[in-house]
N, C-alpha and C. Protein backbone atom coordinates (compact mmCIF):
# COMPACT_ATOMS: atom_id res chain seq x y z
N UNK A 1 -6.05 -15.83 3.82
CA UNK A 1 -6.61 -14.51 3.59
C UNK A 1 -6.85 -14.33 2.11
N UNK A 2 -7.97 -13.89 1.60
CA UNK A 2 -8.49 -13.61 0.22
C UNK A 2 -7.76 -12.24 -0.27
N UNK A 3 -6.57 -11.88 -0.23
CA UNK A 3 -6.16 -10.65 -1.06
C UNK A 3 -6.87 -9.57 -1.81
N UNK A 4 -6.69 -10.92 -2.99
CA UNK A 4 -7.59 -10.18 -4.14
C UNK A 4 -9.33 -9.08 -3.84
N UNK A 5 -9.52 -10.11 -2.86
CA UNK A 5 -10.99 -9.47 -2.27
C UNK A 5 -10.61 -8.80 -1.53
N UNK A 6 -9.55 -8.50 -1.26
CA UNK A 6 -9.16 -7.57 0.12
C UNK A 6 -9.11 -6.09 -0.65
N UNK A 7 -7.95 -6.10 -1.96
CA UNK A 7 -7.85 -5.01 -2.14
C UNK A 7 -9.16 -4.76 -3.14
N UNK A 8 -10.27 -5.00 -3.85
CA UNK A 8 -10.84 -4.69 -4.17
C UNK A 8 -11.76 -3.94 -3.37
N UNK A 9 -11.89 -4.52 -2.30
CA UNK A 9 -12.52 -3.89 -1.13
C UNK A 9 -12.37 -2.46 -0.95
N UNK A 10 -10.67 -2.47 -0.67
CA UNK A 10 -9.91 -1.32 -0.19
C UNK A 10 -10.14 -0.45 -1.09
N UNK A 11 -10.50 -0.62 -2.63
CA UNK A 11 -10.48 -0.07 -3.88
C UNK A 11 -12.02 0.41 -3.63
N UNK A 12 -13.07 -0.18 -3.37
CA UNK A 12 -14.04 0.36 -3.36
C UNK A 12 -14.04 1.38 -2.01
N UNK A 13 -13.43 1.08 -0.82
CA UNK A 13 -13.58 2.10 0.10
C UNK A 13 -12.76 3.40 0.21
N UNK A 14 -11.84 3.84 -0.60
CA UNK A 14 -11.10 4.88 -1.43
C UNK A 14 -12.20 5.63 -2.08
N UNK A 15 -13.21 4.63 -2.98
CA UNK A 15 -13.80 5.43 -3.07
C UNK A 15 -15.35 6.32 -2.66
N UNK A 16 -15.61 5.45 -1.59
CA UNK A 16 -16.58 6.07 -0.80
C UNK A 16 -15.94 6.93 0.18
N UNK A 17 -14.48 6.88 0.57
CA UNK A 17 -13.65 7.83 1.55
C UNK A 17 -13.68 9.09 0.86
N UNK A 18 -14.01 8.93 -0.68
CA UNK A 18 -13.59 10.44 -1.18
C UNK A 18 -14.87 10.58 -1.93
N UNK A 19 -16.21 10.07 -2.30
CA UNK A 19 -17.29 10.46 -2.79
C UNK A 19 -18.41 10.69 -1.82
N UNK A 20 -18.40 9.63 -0.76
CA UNK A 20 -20.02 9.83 0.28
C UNK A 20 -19.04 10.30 1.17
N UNK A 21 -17.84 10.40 2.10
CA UNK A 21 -17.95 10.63 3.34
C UNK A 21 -17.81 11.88 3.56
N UNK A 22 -17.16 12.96 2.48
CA UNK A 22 -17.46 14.27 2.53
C UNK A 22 -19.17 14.49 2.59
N UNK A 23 -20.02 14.15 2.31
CA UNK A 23 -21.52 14.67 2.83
C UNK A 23 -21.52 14.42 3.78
N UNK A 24 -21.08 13.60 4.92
CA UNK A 24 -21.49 12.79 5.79
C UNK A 24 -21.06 13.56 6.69
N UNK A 25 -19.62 14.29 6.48
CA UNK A 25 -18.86 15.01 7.57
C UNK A 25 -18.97 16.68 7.35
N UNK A 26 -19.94 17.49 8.18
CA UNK A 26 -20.13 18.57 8.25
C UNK A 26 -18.88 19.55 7.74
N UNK A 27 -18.90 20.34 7.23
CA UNK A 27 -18.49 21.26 6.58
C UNK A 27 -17.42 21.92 7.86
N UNK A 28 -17.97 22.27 8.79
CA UNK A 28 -17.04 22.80 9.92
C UNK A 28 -15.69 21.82 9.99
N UNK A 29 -16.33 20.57 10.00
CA UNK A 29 -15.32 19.80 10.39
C UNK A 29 -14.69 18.49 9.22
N UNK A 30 -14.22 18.98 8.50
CA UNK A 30 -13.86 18.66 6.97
C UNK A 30 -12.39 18.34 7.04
N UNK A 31 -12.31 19.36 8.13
CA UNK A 31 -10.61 19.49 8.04
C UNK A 31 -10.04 18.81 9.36
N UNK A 32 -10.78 18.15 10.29
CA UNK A 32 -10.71 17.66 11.17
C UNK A 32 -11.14 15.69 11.44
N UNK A 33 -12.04 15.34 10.64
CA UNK A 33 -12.45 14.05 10.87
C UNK A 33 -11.87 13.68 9.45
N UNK A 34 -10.75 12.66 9.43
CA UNK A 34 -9.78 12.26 8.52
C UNK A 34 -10.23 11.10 8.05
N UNK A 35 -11.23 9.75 7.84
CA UNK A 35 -10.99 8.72 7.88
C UNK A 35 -10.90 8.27 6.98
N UNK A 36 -9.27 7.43 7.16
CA UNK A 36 -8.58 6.60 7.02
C UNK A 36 -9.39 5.09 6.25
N UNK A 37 -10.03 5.06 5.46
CA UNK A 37 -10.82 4.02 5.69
C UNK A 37 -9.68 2.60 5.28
N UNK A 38 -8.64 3.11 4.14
CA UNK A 38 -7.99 2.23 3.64
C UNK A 38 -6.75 1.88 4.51
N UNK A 39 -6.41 2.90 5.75
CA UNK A 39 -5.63 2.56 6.84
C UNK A 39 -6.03 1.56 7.87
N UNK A 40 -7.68 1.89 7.85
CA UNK A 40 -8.37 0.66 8.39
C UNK A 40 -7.86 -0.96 8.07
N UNK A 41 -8.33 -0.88 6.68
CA UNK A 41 -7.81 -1.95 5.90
C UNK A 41 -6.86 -2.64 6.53
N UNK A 42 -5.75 -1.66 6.10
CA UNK A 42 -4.17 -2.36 6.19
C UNK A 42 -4.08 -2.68 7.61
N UNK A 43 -4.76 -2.26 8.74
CA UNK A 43 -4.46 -2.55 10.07
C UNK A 43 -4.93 -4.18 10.21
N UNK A 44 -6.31 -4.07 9.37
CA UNK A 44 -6.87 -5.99 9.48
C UNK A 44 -5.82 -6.85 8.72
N UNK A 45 -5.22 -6.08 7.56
CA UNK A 45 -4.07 -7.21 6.86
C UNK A 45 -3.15 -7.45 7.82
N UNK A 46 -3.02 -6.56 8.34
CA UNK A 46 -1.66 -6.47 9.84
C UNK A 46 -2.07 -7.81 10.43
N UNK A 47 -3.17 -7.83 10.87
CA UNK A 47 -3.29 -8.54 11.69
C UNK A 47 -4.00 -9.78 11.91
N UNK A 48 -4.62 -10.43 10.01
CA UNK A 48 -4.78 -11.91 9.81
C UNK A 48 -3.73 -11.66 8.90
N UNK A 49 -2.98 -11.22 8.02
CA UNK A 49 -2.70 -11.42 6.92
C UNK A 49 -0.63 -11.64 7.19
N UNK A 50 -0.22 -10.55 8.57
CA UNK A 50 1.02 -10.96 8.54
C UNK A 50 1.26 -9.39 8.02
N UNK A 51 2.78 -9.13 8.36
CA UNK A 51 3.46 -7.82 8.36
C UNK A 51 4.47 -7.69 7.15
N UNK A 52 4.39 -8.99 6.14
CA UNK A 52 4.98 -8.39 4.92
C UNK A 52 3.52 -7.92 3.94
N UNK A 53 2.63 -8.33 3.78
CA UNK A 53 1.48 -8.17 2.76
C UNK A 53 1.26 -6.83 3.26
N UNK A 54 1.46 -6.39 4.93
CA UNK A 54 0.95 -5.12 5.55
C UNK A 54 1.51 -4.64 5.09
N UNK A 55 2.47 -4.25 4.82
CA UNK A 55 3.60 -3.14 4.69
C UNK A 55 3.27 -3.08 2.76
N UNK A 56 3.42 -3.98 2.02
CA UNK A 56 3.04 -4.20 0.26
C UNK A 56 1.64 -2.95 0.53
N UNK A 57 0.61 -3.62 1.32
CA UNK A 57 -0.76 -3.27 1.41
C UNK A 57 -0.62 -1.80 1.64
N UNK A 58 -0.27 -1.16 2.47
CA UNK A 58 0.03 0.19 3.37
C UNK A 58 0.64 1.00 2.21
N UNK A 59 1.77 0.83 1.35
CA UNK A 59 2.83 1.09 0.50
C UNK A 59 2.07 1.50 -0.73
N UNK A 60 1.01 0.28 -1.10
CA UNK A 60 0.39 0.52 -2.37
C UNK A 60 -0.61 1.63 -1.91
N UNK A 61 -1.79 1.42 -0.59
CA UNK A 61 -2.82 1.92 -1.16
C UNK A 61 -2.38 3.39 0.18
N UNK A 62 -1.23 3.59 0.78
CA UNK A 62 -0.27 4.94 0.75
C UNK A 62 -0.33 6.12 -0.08
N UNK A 63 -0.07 5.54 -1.37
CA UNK A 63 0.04 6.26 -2.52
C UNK A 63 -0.58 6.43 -3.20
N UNK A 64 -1.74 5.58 -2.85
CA UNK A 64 -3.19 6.16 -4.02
C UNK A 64 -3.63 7.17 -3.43
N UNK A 65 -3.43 6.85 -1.77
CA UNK A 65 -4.06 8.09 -1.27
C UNK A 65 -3.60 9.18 -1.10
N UNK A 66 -1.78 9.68 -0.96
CA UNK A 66 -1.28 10.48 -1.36
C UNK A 66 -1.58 11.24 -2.92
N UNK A 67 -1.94 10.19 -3.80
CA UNK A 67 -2.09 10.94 -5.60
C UNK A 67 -3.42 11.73 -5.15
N UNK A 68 -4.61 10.72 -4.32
CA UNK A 68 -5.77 11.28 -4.72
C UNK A 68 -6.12 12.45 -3.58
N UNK A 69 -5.54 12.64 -2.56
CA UNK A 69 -5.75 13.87 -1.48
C UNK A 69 -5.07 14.65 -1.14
N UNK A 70 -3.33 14.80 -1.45
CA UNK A 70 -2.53 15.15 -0.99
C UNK A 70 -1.50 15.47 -2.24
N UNK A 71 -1.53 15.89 -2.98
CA UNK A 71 -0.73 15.97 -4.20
C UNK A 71 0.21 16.63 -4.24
N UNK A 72 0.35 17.61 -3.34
CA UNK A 72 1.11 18.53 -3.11
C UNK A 72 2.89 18.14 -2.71
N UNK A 73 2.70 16.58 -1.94
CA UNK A 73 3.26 15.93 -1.69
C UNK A 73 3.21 14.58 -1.49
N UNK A 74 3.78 13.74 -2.71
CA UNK A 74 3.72 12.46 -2.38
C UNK A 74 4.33 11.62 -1.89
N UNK A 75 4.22 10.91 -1.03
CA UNK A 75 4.66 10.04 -0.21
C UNK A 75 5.25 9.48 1.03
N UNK A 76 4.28 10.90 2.02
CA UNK A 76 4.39 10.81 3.16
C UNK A 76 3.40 9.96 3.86
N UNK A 77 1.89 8.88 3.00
CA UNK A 77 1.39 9.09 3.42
C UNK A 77 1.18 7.12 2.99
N UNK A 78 2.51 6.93 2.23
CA UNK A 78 2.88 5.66 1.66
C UNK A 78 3.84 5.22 2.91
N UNK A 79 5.12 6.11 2.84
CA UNK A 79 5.61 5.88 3.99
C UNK A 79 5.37 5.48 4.97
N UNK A 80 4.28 6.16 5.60
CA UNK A 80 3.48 5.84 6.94
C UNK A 80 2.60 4.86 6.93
N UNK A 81 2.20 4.58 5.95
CA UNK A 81 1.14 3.61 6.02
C UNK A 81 1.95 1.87 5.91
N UNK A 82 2.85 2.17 5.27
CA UNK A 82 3.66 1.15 4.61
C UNK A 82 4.17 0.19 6.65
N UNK A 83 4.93 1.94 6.25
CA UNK A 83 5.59 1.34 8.40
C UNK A 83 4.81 1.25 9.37
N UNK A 84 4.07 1.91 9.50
CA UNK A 84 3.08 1.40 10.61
C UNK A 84 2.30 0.11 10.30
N UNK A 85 1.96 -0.25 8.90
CA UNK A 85 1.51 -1.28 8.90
C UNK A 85 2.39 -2.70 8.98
N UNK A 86 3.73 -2.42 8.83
CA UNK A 86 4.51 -3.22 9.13
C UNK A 86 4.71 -3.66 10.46
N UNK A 87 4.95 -2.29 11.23
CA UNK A 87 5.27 -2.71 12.73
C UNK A 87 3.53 -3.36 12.97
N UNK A 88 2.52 -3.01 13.08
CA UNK A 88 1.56 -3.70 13.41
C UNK A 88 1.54 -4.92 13.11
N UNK A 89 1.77 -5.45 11.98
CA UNK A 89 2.05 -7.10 11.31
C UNK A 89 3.03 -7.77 12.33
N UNK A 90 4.19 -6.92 12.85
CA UNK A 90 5.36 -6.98 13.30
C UNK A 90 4.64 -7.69 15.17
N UNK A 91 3.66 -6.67 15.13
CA UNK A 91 3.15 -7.02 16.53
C UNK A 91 2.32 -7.86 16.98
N UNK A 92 1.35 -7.94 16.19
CA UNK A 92 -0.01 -8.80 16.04
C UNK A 92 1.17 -10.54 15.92
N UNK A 93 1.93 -10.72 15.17
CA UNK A 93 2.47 -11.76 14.94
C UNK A 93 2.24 -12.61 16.30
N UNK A 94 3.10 -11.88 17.09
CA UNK A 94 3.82 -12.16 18.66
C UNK A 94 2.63 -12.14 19.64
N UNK A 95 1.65 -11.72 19.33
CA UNK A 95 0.41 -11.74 20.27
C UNK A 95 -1.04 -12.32 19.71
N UNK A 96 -2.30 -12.82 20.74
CA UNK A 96 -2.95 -13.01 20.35
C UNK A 96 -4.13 -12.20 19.63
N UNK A 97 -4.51 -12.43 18.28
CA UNK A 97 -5.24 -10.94 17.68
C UNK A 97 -7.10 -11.23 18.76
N UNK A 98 -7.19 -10.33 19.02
CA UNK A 98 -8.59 -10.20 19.70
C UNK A 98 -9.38 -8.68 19.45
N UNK A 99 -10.08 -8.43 19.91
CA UNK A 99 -10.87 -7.34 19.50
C UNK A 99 -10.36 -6.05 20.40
N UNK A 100 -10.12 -6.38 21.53
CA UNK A 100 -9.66 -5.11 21.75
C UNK A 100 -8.02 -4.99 21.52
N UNK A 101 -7.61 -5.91 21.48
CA UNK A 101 -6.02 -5.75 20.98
C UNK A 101 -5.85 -4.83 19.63
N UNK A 102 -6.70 -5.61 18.34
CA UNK A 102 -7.07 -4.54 17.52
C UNK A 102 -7.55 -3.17 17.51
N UNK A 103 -8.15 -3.09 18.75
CA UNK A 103 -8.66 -1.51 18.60
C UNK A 103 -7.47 -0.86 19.27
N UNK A 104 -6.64 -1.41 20.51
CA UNK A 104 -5.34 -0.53 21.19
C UNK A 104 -4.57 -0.37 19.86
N UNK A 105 -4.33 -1.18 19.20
CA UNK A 105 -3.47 -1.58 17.94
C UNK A 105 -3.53 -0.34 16.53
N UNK A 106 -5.19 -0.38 16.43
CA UNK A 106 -5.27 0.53 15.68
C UNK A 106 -5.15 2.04 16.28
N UNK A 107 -5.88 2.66 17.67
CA UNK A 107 -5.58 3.60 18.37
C UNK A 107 -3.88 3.89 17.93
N UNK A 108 -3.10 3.14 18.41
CA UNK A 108 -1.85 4.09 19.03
C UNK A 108 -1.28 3.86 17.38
N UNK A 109 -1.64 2.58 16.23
CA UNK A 109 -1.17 3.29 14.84
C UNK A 109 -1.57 4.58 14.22
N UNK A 110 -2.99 4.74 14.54
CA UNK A 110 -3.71 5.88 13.81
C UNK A 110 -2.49 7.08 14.31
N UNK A 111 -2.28 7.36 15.73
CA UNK A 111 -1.55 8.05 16.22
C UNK A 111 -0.42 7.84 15.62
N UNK A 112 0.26 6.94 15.74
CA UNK A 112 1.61 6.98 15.05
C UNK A 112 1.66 7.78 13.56
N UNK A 113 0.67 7.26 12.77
CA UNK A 113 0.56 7.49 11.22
C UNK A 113 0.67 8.91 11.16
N UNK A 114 -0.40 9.87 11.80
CA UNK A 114 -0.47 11.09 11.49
C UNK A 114 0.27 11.89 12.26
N UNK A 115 0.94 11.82 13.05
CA UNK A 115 2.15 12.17 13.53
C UNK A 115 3.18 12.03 12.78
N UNK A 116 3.53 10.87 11.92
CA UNK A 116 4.41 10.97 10.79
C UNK A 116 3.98 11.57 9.99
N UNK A 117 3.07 11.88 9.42
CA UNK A 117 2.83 12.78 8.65
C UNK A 117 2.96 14.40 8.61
N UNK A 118 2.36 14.55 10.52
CA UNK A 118 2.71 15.29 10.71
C UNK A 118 4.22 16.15 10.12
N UNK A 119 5.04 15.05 11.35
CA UNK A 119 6.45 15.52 11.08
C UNK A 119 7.19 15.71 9.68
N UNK A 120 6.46 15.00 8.72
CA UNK A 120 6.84 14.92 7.31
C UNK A 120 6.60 16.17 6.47
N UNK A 121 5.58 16.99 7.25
CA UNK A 121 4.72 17.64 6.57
C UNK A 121 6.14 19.33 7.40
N UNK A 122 6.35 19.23 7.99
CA UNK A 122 6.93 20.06 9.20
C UNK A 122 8.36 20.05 8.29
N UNK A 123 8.67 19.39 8.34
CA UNK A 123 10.38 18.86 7.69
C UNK A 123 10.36 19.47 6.72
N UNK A 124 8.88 19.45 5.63
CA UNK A 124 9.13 20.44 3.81
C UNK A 124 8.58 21.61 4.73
N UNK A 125 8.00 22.12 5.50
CA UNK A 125 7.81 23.66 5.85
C UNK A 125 6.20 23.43 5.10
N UNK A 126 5.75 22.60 5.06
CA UNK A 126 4.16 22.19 4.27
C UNK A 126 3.36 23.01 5.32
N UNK A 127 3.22 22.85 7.02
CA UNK A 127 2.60 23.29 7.95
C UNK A 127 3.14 24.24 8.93
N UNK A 128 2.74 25.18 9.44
CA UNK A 128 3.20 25.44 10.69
C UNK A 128 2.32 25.58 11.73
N UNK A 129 1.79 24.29 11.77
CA UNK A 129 0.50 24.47 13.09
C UNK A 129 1.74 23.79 14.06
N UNK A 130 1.49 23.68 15.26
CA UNK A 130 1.74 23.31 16.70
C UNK A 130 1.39 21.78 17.12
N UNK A 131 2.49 21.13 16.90
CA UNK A 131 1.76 19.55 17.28
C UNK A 131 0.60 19.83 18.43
N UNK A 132 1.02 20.04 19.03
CA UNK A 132 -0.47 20.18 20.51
C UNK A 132 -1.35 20.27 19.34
N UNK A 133 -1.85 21.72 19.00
CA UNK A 133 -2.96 21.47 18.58
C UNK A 133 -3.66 20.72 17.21
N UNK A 134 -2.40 19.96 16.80
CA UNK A 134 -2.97 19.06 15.34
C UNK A 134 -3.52 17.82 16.47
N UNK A 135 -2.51 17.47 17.66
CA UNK A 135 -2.86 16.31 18.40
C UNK A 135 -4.47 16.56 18.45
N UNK A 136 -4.62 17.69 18.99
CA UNK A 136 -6.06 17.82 19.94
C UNK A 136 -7.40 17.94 18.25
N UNK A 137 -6.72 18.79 17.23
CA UNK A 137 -7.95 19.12 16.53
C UNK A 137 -7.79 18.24 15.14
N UNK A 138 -6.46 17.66 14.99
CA UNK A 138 -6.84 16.69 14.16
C UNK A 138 -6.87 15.37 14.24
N UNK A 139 -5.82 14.66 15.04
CA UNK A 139 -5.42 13.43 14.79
C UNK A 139 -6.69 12.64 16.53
N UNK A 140 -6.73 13.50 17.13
CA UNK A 140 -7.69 12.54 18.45
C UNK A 140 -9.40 12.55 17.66
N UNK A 141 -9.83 13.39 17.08
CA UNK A 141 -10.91 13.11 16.34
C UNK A 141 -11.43 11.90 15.44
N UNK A 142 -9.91 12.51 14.53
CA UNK A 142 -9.49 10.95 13.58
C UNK A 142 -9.40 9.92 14.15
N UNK A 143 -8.87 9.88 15.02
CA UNK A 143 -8.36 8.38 15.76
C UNK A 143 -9.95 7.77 16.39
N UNK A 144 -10.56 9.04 17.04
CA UNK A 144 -11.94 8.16 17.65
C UNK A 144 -12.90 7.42 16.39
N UNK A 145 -12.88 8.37 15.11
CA UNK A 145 -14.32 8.35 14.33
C UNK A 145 -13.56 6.98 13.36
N UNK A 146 -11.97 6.68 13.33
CA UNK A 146 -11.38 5.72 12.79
C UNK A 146 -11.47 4.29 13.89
N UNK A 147 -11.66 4.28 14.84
CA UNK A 147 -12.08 2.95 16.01
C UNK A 147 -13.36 3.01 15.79
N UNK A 148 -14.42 4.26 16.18
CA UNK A 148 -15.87 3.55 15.48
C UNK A 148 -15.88 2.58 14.49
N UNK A 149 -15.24 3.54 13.24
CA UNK A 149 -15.60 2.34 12.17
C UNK A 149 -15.05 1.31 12.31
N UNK A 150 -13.74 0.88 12.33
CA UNK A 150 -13.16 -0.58 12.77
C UNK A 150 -14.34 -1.22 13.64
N UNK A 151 -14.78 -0.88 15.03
CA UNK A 151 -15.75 -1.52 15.54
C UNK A 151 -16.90 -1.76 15.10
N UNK A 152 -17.52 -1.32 13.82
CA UNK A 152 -18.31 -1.90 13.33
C UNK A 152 -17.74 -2.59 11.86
N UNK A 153 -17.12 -2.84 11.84
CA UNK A 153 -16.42 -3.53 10.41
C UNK A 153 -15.45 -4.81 10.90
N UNK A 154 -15.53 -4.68 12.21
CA UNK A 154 -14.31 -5.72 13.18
C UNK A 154 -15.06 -7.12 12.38
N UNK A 155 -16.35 -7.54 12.82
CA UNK A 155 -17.01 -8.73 12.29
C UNK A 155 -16.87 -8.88 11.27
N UNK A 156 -17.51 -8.33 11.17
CA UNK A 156 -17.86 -9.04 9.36
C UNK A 156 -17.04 -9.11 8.58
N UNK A 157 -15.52 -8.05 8.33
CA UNK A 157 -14.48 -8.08 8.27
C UNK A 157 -13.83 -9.92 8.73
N UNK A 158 -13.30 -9.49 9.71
CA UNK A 158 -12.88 -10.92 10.33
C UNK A 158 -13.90 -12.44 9.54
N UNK A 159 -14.90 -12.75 9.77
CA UNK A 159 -15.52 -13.38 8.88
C UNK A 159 -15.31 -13.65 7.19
N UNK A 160 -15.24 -12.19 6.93
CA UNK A 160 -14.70 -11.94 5.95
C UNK A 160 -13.21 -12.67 5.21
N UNK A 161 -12.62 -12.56 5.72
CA UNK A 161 -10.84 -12.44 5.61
C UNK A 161 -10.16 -13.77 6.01
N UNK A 162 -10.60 -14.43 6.89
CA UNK A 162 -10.28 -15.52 7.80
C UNK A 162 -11.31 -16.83 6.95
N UNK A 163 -10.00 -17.65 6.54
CA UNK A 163 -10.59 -18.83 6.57
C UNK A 163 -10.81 -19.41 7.27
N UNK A 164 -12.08 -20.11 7.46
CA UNK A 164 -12.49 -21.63 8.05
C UNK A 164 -11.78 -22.43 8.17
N UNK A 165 -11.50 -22.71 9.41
CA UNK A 165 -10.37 -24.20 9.54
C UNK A 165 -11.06 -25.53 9.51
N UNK A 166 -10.63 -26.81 8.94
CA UNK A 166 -11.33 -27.72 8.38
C UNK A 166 -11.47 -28.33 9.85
N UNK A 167 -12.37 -28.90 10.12
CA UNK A 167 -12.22 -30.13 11.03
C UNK A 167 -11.92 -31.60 10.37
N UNK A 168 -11.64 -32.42 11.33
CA UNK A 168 -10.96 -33.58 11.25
C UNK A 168 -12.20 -34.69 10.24
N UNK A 169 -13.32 -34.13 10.67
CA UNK A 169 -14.20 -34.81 9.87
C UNK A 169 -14.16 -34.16 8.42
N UNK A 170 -14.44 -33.17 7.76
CA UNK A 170 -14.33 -32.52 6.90
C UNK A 170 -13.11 -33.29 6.09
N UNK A 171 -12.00 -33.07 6.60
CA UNK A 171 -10.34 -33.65 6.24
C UNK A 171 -10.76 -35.19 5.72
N UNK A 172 -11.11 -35.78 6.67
CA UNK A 172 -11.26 -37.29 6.46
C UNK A 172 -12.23 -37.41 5.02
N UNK A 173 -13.24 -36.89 5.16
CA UNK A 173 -13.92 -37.14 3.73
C UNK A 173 -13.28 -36.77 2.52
N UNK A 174 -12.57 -36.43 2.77
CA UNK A 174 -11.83 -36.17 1.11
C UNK A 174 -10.57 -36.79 0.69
């Protein structure tokens, strides 16, 4: 796995998460379509890269995104990203990674993540909305418009990230 290109990546999609995708996402719903783009990320490190780099990966770019959206409180959002990307590393290990495994994978993390946040957010007295309705008006939105994008980033991504394994001919010439 190319790291270095990984997080530069992640570095550039931080900042299209916070310069183009506010135009992109209607004003009504600002406060409702969340994406995660750098949670994205850490879910593909999860799952070529292995569940210690996930959890480093999740941990670091956690907290950029806590400094840069959430200031109010930092590091609910490191936390979550850190552990869920761990247990995903944790899971992907033990199974074979495929395309829809990744998308169940990312589904029930996205869920996990903002539910911790949720609860994190509940614990300082930060919110008093009603899980029901954060489930229904924030985090199932997030979770769909966060599997779109994975499904179109699944390829080229993967291509991306994944080395070429040599064949036997390749090997032999050198």
């Amino acid at each position: 796995m190319r790291i270095n290109r990984v997080i530069i990546c992640t570095l550039a999609l931080l900042i299209v998460e916070s310069a183009v995708v506010p135009w992109l996402v209607p004003s009504d719903w600002s406060e409702r379509l969340l994406p995660h783009l750098s949670f994205i990320m850490t879910m593909f490190v999860a799952g070529f890269s292995g569940r210690h780099r996930a959890f480093l990966f999740g941990l670091g770019f956690g907290i950029l995104s806590d400094m840069q959206y959430y200031g109010f409180l930092i590091g609910p959002y490191a936390f979550g990203m850190g552990l869920v990307g761990y247990l995903a590393g944790l899971i992907s290990e033990r199974r074979t990674f495929s395309l829809g495994f990744f998308m169940w994978l990312l589904m029930v993390a996205g869920v996990v993540l903002d539910t911790l946040v949720y609860f994190i957010y509940k614990l300082f007295s930060l919110t008093d909305l009603a899980l029901g309705f954060v489930m229904y008006w924030q985090i199932a939105p997030t979770v769909l418009i966060q599997l779109l994008i994975a499904l179109i980033l699944y390829v080229p991504i993967r291509r991306w990230l994944v080395h070429p394994s040599l064949s036997s001919a390749d090997e032999s010439s050198d």
